[in-house]
N, C-alpha and C. Protein backbone atom coordinates (compact mmCIF):
# COMPACT_ATOMS: atom_id res chain seq x y z
N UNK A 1 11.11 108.25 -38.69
CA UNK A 1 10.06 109.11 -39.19
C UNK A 1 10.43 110.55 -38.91
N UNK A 2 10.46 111.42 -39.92
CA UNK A 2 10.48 113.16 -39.36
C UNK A 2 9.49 113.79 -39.90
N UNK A 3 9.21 114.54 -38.52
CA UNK A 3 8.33 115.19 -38.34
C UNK A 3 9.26 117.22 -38.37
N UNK A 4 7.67 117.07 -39.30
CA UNK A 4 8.26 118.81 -39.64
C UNK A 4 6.97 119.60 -39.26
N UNK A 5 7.11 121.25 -39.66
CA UNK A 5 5.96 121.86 -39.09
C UNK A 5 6.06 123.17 -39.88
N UNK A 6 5.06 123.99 -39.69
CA UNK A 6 5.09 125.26 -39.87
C UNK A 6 5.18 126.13 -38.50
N UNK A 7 4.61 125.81 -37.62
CA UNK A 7 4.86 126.60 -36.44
C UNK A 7 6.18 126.94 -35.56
N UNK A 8 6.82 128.20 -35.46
CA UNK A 8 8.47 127.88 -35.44
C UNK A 8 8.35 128.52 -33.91
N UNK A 9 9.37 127.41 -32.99
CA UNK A 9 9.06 127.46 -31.85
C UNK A 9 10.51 127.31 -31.26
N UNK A 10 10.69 128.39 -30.31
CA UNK A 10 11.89 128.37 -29.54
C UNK A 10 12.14 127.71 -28.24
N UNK A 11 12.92 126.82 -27.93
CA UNK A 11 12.57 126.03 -26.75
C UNK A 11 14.40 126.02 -26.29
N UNK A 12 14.28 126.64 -24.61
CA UNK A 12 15.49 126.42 -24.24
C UNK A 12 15.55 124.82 -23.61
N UNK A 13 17.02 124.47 -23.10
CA UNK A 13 17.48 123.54 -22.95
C UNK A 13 18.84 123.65 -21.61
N UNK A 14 18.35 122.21 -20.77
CA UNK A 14 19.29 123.08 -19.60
C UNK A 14 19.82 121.11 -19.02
N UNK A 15 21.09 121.24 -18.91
CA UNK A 15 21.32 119.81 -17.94
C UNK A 15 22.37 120.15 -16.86
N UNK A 16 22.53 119.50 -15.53
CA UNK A 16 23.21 119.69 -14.63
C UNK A 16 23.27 119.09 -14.01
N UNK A 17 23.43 117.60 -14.21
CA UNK A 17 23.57 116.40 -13.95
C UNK A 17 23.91 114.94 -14.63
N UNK A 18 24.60 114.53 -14.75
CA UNK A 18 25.60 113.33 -16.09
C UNK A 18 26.35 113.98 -17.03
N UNK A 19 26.37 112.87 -17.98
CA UNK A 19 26.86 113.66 -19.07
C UNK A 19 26.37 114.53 -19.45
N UNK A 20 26.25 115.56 -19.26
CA UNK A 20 25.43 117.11 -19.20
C UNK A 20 25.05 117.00 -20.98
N UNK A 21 26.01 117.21 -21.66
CA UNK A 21 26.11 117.29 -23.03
C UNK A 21 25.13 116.40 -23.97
N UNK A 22 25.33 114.76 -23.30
CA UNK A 22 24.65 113.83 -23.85
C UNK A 22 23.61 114.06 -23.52
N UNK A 23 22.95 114.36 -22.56
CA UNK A 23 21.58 114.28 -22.11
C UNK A 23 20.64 115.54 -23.37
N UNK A 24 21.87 116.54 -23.04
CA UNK A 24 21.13 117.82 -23.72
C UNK A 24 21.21 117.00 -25.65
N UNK A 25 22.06 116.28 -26.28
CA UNK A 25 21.83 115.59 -27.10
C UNK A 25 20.32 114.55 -27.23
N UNK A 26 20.62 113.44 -26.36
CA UNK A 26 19.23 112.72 -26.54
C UNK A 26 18.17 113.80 -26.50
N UNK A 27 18.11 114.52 -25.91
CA UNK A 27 16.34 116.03 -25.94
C UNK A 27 16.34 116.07 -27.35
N UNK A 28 17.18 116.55 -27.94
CA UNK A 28 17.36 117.18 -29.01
C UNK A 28 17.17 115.93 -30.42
N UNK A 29 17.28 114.76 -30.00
CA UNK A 29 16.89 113.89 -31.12
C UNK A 29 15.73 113.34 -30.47
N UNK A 30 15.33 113.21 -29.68
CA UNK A 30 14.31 113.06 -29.07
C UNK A 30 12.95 113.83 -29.90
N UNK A 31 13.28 115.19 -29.79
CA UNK A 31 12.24 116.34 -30.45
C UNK A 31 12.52 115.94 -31.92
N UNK A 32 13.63 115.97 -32.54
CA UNK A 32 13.60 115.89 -33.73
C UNK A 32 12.13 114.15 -34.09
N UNK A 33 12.30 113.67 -33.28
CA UNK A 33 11.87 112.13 -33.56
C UNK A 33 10.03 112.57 -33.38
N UNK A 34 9.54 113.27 -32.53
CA UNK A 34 8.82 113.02 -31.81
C UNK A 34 7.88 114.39 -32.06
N UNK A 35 8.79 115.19 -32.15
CA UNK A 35 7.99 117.05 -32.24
C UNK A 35 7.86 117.87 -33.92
N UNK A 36 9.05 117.41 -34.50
CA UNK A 36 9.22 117.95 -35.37
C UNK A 36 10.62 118.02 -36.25
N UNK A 37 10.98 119.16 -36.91
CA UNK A 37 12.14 119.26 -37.17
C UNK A 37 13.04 120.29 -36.21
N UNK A 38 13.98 119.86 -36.10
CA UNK A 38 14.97 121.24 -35.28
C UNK A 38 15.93 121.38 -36.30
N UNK A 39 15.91 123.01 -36.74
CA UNK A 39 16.58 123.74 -37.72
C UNK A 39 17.49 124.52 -36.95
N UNK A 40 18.09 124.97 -35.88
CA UNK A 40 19.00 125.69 -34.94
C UNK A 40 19.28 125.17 -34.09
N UNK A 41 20.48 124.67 -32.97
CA UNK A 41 20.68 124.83 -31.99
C UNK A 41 22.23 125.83 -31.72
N UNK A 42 21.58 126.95 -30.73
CA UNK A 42 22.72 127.59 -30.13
C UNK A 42 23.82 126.88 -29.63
N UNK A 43 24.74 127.42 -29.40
CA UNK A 43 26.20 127.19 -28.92
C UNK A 43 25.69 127.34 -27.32
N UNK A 44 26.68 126.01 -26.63
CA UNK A 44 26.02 125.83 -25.85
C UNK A 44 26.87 127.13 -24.56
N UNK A 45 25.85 126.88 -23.23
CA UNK A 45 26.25 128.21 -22.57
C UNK A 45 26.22 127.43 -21.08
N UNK A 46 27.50 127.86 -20.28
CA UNK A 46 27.79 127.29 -19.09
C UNK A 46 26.87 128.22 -18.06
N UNK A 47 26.29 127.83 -16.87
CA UNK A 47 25.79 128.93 -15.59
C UNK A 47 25.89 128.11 -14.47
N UNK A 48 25.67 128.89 -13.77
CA UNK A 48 25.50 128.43 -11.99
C UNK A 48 23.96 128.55 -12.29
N UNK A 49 23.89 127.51 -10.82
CA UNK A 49 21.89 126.85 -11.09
C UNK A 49 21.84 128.59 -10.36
N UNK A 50 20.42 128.79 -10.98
CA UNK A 50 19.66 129.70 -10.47
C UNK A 50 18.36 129.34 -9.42
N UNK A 51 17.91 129.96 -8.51
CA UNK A 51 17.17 129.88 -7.80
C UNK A 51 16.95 128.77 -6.85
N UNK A 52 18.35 127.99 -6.60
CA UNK A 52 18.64 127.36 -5.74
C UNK A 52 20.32 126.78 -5.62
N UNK A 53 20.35 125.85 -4.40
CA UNK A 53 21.90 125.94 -4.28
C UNK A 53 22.28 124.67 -5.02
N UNK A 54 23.40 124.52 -5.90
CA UNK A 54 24.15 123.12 -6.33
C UNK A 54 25.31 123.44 -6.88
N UNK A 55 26.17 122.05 -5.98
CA UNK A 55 28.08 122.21 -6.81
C UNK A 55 27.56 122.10 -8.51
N UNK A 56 26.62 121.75 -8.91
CA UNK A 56 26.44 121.20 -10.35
C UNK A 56 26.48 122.55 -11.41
N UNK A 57 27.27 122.69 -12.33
CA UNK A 57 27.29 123.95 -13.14
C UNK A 57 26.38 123.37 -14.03
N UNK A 58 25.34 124.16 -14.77
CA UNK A 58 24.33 123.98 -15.92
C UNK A 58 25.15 124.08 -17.10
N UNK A 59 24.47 123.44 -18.10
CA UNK A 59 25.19 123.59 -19.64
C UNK A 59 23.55 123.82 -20.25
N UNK A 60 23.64 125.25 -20.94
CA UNK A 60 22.39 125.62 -21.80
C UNK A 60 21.81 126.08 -22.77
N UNK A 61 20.99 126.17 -23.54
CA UNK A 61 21.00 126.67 -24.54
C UNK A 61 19.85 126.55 -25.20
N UNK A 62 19.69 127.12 -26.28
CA UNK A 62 18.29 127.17 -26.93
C UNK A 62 18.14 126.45 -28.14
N UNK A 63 17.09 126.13 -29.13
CA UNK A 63 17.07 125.99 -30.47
C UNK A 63 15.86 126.18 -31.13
N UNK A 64 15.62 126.09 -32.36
CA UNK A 64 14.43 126.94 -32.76
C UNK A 64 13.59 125.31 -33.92
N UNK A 65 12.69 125.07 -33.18
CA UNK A 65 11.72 123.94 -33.75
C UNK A 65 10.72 124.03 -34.83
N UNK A 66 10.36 123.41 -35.89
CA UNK A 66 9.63 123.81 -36.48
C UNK A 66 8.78 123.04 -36.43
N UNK A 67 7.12 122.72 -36.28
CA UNK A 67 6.42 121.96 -35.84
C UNK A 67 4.92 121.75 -35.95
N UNK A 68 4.15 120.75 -36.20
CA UNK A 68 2.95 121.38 -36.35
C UNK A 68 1.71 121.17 -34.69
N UNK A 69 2.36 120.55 -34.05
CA UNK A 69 1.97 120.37 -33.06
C UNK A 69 1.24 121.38 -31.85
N UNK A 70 0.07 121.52 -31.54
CA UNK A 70 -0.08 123.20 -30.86
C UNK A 70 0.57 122.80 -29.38
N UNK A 71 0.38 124.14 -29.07
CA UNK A 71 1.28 124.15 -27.83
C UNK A 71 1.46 123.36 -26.62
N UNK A 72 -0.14 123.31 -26.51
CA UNK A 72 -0.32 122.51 -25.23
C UNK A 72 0.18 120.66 -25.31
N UNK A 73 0.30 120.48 -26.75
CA UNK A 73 0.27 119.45 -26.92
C UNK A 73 2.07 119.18 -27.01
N UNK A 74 2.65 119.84 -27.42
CA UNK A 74 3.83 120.15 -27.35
C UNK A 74 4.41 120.19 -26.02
N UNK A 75 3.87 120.84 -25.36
CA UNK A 75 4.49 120.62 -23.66
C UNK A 75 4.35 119.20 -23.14
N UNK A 76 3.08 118.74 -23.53
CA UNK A 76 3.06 117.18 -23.05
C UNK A 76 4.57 116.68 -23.65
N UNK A 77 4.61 116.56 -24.62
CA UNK A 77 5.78 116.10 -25.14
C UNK A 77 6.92 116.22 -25.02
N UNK A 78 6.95 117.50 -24.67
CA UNK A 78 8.56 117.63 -24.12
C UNK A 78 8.57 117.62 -22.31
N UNK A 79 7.34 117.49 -21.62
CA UNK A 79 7.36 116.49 -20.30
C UNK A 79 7.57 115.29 -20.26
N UNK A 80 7.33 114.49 -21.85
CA UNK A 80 7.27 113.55 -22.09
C UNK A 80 8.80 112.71 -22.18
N UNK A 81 9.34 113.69 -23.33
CA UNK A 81 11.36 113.35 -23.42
C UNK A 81 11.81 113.88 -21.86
N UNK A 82 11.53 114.92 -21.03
CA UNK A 82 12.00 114.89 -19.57
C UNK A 82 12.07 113.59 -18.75
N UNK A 83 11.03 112.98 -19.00
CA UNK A 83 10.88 112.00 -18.11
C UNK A 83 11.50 110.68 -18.60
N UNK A 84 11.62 110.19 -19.58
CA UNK A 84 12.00 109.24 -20.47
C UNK A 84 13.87 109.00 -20.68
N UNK A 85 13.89 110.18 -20.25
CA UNK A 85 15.57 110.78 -20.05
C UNK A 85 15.78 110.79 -18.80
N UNK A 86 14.85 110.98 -18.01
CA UNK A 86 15.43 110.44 -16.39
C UNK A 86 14.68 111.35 -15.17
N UNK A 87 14.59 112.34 -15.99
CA UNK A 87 13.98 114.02 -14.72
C UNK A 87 12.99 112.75 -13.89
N UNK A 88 13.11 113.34 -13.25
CA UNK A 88 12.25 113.02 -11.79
C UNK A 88 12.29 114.35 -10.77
N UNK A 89 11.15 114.89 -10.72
CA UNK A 89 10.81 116.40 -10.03
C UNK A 89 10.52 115.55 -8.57
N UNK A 90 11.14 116.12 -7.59
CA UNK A 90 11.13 115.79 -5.89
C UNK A 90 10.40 116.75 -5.50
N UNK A 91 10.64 118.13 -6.29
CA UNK A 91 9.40 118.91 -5.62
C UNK A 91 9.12 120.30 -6.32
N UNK A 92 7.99 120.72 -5.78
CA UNK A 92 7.54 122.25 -6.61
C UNK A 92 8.73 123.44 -7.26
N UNK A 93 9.89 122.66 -6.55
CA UNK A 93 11.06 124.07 -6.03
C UNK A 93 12.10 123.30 -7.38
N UNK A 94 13.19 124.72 -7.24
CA UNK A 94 13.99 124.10 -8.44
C UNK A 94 15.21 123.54 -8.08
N UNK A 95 15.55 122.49 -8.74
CA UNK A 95 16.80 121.27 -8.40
C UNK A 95 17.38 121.25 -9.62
N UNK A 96 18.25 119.74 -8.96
CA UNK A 96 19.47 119.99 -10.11
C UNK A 96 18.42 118.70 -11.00
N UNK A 97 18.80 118.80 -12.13
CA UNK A 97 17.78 118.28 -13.05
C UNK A 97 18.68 117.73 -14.44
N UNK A 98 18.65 116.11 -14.95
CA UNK A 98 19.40 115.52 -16.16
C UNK A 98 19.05 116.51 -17.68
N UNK A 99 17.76 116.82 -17.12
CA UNK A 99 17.26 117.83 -18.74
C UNK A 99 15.99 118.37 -18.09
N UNK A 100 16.07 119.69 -18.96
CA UNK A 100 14.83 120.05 -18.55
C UNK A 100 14.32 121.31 -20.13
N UNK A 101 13.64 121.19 -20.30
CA UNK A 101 12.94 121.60 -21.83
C UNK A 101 11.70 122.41 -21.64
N UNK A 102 11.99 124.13 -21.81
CA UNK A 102 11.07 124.58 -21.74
C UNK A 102 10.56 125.38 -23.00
N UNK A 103 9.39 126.02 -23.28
CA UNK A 103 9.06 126.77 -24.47
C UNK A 103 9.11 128.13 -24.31
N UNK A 104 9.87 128.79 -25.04
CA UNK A 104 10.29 130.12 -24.78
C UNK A 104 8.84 131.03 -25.50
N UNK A 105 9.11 130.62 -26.79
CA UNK A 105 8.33 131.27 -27.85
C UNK A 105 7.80 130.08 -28.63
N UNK A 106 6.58 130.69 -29.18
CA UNK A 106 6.11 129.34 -30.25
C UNK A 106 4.95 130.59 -31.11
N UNK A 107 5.78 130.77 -32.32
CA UNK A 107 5.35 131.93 -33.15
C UNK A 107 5.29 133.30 -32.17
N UNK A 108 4.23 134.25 -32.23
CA UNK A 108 4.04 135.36 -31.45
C UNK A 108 3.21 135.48 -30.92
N UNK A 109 2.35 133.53 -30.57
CA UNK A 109 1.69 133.75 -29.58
C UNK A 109 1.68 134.40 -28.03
N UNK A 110 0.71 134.63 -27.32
CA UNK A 110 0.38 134.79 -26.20
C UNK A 110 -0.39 133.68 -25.18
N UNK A 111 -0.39 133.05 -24.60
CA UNK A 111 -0.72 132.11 -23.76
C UNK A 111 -0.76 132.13 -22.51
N UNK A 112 -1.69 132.38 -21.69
CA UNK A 112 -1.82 132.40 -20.29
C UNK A 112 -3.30 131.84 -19.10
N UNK A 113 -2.09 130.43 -19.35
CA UNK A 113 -2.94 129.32 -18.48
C UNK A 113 -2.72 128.30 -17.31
N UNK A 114 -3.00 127.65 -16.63
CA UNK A 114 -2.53 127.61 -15.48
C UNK A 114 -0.95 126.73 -15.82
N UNK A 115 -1.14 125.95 -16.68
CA UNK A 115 -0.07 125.02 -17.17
C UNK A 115 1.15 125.54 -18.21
N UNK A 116 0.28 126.48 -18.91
CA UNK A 116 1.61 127.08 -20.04
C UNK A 116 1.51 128.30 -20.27
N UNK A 117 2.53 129.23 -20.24
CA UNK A 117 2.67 130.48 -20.20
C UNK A 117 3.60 130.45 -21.38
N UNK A 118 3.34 131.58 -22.44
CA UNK A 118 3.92 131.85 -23.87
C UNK A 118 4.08 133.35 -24.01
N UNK A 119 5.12 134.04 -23.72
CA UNK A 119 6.35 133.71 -23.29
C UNK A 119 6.26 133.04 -22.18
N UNK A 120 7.37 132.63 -22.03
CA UNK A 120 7.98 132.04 -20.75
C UNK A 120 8.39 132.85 -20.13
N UNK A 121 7.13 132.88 -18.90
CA UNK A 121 7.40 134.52 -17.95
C UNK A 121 8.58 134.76 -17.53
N UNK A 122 9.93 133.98 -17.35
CA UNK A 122 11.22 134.10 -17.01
C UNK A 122 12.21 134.62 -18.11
N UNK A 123 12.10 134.05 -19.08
CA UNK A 123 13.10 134.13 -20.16
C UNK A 123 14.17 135.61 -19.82
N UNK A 124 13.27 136.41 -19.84
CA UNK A 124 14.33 138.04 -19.85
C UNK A 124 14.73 138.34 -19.17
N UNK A 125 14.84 137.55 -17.63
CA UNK A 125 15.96 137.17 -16.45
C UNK A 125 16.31 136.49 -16.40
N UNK A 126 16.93 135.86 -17.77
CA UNK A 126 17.68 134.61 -17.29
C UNK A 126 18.93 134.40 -18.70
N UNK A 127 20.05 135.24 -18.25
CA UNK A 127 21.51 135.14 -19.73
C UNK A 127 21.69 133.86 -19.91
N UNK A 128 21.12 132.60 -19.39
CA UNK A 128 21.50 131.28 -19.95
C UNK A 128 20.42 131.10 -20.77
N UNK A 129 19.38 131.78 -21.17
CA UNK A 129 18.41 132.06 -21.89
C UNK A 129 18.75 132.63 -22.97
N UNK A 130 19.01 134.35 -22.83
CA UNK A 130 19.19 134.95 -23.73
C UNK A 130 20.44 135.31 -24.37
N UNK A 131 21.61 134.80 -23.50
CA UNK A 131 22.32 134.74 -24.53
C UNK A 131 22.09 133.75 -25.28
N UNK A 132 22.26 132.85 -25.14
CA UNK A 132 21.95 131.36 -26.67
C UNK A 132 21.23 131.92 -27.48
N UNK A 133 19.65 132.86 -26.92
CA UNK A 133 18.84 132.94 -28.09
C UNK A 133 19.25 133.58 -28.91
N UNK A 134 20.44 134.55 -28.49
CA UNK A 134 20.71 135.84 -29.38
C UNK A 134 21.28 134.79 -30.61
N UNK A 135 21.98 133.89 -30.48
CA UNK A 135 22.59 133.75 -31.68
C UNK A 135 21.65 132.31 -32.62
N UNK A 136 20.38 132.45 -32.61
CA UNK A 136 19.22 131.86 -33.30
C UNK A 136 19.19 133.25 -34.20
N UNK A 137 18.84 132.53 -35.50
CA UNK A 137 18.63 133.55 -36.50
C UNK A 137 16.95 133.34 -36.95
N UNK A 138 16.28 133.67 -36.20
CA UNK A 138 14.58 134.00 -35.94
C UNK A 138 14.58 134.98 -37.27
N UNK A 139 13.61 134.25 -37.97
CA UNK A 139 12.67 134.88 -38.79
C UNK A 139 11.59 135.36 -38.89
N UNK A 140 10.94 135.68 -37.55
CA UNK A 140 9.89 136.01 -36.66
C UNK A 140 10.16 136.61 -35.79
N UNK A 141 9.16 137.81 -35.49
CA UNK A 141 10.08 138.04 -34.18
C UNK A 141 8.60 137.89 -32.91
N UNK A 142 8.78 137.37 -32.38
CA UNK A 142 8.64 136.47 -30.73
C UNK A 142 7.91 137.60 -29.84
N UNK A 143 8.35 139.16 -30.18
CA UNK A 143 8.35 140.38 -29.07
C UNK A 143 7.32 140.93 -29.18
């Protein structure tokens, strides 16, 4: 079944643990199955974990969703492919993690609630972020 949308939504993508690649694959058909259509994914982008310590290098990147799903309902869902793919959170703090799927942008909303923040108050400190996004060709602009 595919699912498509009008609402065009940017969601990064991060693994640092298994087949790094595959994992960041299953997300990505995962959403296509489940969220919508995915019309972009960036070239993917290597980093060291941020905001905590691991030998594990990240592989990351973004892609741009199209969807009709609203937001909040959308995060369930992509907590939903996290978990189904393996994530298991040990604690509040950040670890090394099989996938992890967050929402950057979703149109030019604004969102600020205890559960979802639109932007994603991090995004503009973080080049495993913005570089990938740079090379999404957004027909909207997010800012």
């Amino acid at each position: 079944m595919e699912i498509s949308g009008n609402n065009r939504v940017v969601i990064a993508f991060g693994s640092n643990l298994g087949d790094r690649e595959a994992n960041i694959q299953q997300a990505i058909d995962a959403l296509s199955q489940t969220c919508g259509k995915v019309v972009q994914v960036s070239p993917y982008y290597r980093s060291a974990p941020q905001g905590f310590i691991s030998d594990n290098e990240f592989v990351n990147g973004c892609l741009l969703l199209l969807t009709d799903l609203n937001p909040h309902t959308l995060l369930k869902a992509l907590q939903a492919i996290e978990k189904t793919l393996g994530r298991v959170k040990h604690s509040a703090h950040y670890e090394d993690r099989c996938i992890d799927l967050d929402i950057i942008f979703y149109e030019s909303l604004c969102i600020q609630s205890p559960e979802l923040q639109i932007p994603h108050p991090h995004y503009q400190d973080r080049e495993f972020v913005l570089i990938p996004l740079q090379s999404l060709d957004l027909d909207f602009n997010p800012f």
